[in-house]
N, C-alpha and C. Protein backbone atom coordinates (compact mmCIF):
# COMPACT_ATOMS: atom_id res chain seq x y z
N UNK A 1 81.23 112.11 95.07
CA UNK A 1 81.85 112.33 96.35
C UNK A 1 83.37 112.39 96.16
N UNK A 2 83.99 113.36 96.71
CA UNK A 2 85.54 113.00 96.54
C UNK A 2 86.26 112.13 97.16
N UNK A 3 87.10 111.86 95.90
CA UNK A 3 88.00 110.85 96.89
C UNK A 3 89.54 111.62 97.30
N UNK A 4 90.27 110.85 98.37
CA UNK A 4 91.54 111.10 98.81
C UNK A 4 92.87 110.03 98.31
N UNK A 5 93.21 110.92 96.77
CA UNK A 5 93.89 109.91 96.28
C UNK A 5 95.36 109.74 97.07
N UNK A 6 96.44 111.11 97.71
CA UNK A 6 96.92 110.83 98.52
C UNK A 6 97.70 112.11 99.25
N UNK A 7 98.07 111.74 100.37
CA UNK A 7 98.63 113.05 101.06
C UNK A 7 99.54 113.72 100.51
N UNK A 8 99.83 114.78 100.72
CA UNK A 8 100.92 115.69 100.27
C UNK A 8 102.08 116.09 100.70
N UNK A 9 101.36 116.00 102.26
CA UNK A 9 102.61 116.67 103.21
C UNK A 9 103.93 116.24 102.86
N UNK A 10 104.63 114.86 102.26
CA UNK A 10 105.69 114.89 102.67
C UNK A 10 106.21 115.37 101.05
N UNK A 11 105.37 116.14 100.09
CA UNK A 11 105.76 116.55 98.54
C UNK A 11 106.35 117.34 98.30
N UNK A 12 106.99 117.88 97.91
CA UNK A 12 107.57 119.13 97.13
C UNK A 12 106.38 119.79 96.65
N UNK A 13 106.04 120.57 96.39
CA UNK A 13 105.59 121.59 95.22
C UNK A 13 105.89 121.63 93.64
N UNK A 14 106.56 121.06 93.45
CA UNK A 14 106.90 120.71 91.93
C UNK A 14 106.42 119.31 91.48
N UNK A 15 106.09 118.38 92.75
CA UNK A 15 105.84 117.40 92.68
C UNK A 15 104.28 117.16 92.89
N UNK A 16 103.65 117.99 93.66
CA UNK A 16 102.89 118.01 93.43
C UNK A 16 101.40 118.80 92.43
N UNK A 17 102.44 120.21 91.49
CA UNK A 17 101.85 120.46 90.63
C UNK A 17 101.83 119.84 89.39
N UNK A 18 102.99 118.58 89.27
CA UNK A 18 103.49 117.91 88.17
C UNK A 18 101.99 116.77 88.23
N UNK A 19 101.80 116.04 89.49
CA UNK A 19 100.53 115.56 89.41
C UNK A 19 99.25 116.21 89.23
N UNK A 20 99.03 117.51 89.92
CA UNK A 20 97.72 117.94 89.21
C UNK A 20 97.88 118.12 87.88
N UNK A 21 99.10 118.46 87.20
CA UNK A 21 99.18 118.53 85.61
C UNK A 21 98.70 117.54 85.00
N UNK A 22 99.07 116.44 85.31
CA UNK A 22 99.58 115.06 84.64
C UNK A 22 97.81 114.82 84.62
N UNK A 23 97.25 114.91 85.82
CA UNK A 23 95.65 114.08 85.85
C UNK A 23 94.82 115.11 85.07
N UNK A 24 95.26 116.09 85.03
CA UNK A 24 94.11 117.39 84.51
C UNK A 24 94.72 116.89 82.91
N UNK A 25 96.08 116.43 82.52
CA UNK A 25 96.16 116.34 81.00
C UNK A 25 95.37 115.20 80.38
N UNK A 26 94.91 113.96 81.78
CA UNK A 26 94.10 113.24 81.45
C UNK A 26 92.29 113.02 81.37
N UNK A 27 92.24 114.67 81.90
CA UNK A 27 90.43 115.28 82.05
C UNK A 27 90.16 114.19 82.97
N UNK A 28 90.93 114.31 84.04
CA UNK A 28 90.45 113.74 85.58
C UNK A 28 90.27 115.26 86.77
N UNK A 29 89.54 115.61 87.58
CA UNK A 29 89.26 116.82 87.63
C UNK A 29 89.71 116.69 89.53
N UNK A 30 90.51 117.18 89.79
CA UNK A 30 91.16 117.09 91.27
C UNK A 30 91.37 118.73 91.54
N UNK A 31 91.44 118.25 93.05
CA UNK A 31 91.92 119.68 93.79
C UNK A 31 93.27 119.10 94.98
N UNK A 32 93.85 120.15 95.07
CA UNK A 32 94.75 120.09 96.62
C UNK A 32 94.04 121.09 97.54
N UNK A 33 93.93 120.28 99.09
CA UNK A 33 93.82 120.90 99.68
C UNK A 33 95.48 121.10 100.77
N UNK A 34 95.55 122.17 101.96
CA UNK A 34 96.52 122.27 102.82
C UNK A 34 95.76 122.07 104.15
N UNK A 35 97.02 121.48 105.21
CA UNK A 35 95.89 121.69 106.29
C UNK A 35 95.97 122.93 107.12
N UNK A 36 96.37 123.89 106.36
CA UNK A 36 96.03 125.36 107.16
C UNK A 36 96.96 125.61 108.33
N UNK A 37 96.53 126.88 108.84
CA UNK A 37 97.41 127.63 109.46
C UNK A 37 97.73 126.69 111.04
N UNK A 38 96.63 126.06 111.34
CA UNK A 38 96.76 125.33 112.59
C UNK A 38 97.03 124.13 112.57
N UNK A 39 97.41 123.62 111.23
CA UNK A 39 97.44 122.10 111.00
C UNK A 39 96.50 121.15 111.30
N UNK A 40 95.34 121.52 111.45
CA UNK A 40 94.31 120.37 111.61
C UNK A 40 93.58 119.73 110.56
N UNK A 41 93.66 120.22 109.33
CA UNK A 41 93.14 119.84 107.76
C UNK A 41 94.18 118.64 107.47
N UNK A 42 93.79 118.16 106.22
CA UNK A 42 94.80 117.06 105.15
C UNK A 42 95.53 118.22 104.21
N UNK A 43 96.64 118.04 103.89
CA UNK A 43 97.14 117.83 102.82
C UNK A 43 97.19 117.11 102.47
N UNK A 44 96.55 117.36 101.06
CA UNK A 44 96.09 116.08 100.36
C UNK A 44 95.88 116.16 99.28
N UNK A 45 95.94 115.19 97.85
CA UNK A 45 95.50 115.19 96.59
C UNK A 45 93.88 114.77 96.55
N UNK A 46 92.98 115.59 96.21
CA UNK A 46 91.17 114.77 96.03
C UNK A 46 91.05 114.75 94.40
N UNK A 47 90.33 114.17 94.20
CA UNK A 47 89.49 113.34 93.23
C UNK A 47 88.21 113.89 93.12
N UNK A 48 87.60 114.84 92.38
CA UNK A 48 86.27 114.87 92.23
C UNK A 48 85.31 114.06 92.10
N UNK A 49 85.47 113.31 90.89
CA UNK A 49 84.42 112.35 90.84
C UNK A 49 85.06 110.51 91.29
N UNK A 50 84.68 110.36 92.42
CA UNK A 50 85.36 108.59 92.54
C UNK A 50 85.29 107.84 91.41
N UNK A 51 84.90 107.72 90.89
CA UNK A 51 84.05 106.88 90.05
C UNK A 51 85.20 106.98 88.66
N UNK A 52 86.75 107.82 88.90
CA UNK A 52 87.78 107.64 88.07
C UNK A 52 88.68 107.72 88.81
N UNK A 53 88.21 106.66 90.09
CA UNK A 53 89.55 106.74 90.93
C UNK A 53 90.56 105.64 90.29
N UNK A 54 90.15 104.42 89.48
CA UNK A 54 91.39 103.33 89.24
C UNK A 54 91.96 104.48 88.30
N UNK A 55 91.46 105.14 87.24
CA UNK A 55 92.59 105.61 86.03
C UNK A 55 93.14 106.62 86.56
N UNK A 56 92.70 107.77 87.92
CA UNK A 56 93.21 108.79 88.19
C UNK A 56 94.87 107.73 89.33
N UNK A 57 94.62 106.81 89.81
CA UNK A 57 96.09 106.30 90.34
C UNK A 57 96.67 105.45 89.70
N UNK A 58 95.97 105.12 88.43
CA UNK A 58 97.01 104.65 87.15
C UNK A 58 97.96 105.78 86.88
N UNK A 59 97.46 106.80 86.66
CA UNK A 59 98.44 107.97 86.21
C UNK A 59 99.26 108.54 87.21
N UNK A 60 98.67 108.70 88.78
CA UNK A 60 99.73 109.11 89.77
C UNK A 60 101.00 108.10 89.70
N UNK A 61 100.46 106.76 89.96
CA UNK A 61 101.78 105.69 89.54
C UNK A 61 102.93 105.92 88.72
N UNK A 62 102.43 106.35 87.39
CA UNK A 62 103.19 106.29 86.28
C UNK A 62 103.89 108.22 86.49
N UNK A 63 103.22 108.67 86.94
CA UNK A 63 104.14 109.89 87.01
C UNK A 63 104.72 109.87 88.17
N UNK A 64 104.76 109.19 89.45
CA UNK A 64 105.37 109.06 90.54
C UNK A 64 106.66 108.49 89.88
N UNK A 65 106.88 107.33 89.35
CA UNK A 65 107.62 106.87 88.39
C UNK A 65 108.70 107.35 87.70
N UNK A 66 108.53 107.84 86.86
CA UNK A 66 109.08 109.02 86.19
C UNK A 66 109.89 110.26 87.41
N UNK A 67 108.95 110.66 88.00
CA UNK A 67 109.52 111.60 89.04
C UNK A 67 110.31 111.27 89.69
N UNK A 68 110.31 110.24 89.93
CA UNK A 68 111.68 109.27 91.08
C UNK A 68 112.56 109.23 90.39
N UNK A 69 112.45 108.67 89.22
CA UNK A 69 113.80 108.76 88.36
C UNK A 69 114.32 109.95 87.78
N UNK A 70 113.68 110.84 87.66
CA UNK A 70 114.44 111.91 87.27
C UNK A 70 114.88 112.33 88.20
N UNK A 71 114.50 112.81 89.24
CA UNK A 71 114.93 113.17 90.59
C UNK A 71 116.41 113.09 90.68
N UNK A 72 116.70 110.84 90.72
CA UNK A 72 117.50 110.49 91.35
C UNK A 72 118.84 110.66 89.86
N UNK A 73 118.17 110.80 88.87
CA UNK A 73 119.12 111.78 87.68
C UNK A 73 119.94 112.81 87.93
N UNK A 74 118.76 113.99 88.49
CA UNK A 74 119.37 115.19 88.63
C UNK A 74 119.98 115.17 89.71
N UNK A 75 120.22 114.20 91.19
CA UNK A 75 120.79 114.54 92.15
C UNK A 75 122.03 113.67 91.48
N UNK A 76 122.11 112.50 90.85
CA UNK A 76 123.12 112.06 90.45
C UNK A 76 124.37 113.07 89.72
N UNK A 77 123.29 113.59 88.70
CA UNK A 77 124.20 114.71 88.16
C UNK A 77 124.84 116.04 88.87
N UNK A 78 124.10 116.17 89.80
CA UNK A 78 124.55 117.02 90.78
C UNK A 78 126.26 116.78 91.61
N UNK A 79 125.65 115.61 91.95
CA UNK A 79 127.08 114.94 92.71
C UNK A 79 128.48 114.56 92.31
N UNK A 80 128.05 114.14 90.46
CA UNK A 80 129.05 114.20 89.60
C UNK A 80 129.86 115.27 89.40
N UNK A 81 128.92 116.93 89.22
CA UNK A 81 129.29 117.98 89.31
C UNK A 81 130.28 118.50 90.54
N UNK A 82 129.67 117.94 91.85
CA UNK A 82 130.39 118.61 92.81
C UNK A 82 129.38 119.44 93.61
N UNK A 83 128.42 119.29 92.92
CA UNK A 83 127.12 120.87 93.30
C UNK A 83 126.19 120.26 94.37
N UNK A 84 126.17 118.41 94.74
CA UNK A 84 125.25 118.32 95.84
C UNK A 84 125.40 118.79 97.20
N UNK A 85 124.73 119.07 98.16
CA UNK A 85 125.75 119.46 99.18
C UNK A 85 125.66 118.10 100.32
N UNK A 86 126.79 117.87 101.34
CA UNK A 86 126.77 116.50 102.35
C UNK A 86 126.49 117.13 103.43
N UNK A 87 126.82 116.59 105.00
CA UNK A 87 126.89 117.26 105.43
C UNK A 87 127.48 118.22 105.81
N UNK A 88 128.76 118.43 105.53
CA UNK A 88 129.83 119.38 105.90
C UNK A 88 129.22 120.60 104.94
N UNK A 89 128.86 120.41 103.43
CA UNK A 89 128.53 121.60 102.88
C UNK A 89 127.22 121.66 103.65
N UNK A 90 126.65 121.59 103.90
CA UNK A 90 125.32 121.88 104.25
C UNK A 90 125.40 122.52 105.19
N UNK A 91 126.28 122.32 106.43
CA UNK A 91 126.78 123.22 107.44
C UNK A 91 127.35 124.40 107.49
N UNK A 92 128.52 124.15 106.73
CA UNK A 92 128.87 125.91 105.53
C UNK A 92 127.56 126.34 105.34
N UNK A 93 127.19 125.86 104.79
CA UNK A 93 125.86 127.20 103.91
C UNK A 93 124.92 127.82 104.65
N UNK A 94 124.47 126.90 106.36
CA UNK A 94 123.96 127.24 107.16
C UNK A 94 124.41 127.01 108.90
N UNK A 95 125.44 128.09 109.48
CA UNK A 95 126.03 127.74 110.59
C UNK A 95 125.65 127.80 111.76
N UNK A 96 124.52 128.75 111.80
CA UNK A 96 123.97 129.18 113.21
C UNK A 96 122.39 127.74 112.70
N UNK A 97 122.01 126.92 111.83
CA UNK A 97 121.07 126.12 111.98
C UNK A 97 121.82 124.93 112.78
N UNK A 98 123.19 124.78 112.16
CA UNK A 98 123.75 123.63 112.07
C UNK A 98 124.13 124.01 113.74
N UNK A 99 124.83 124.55 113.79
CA UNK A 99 125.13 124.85 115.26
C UNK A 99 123.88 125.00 116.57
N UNK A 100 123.13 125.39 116.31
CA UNK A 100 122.04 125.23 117.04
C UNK A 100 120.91 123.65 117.23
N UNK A 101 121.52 123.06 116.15
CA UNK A 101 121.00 121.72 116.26
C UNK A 101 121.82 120.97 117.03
N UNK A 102 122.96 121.06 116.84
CA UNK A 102 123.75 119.85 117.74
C UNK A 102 124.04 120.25 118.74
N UNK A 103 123.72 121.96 119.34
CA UNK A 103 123.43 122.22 120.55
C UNK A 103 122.04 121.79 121.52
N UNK A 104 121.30 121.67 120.59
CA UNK A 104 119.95 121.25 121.36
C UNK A 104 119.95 119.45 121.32
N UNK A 105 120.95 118.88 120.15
CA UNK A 105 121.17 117.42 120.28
C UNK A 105 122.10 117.11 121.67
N UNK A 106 122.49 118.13 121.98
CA UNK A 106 123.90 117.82 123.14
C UNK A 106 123.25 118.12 124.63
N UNK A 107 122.05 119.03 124.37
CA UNK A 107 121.10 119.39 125.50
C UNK A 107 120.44 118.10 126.31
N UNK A 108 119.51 117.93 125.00
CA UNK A 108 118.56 116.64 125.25
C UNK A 108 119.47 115.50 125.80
N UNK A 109 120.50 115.19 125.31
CA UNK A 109 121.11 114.21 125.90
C UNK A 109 122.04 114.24 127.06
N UNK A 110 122.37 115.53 127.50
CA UNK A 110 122.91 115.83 128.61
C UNK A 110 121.49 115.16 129.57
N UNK A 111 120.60 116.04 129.11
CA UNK A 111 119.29 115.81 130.34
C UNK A 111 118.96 114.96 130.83
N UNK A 112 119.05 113.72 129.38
CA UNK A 112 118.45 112.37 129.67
C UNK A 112 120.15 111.70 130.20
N UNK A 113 121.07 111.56 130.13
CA UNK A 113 121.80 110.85 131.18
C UNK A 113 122.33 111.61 132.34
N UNK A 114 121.93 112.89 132.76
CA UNK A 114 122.25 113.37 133.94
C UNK A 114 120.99 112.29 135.02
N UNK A 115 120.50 111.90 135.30
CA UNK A 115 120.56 110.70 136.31
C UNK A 115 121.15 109.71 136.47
N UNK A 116 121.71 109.45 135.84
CA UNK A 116 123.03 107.99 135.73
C UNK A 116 123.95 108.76 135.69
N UNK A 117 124.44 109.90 135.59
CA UNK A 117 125.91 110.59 135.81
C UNK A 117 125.93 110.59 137.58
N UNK A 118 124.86 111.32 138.15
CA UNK A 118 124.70 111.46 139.39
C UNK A 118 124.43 110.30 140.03
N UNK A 119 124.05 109.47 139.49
CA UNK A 119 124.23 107.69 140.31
C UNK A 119 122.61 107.80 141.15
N UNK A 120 121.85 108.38 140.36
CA UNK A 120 120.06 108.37 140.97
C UNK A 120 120.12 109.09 142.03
């Protein structure tokens, strides 16, 4: 029966082909599923056979592991460089997102204290 070793949604794609690598280099036999066009499925990592579920999240562990730290490597090195972006670069690079967010942040909150502006 399969098991649901763990969700995906909040993964990267690099992160999560690095785990199907990592368990398939250990002849543990998994699939990803998505939850599709309407979002009602899992994203999710499965497990074919349960019955190697402790060694198949021994190995997610240990490559989760690894992945965190390199990660927080390459963004380190990034920042050393100059090349991460904050928010101000991030706004440069995208003006009509950035601008349209803190227009709809300035919306919502107009809305919600226009009854206490007007005194109820």
């Amino acid at each position: 029966m399969a098991y649901l070793i763990m969700k995906t949604s909040g993964a990267s794609a690099e992160e999560v082909d690095g785990l199907v690598a990592a368990l398939e280099g250990e002849d543990i036999a998994c699939y990803v599923t998505d939850s599709g066009r309407w979002k009602i499925g899992v994203d999710g990592l499965w497990l074919v056979n349960e019955a190697e579920r402790e060694r198949a999240i021994a190995v997610c562990e240990e490559f989760e592991r690894s992945f965190a730290q390199q990660s927080m490597e390459q963004h380190r090195a990034m920042r050393e460089r100059g090349e991460a972006l904050n928010f101000l670069g991030h706004a440069m690079a995208h003006p009509i997102k950035t601008i349209a967010g803190i227009a709809a942040i300035v919306f919502i909150l107009g809305l919600s204290l226009l009854p206490f502006i007007r005194g109820l």
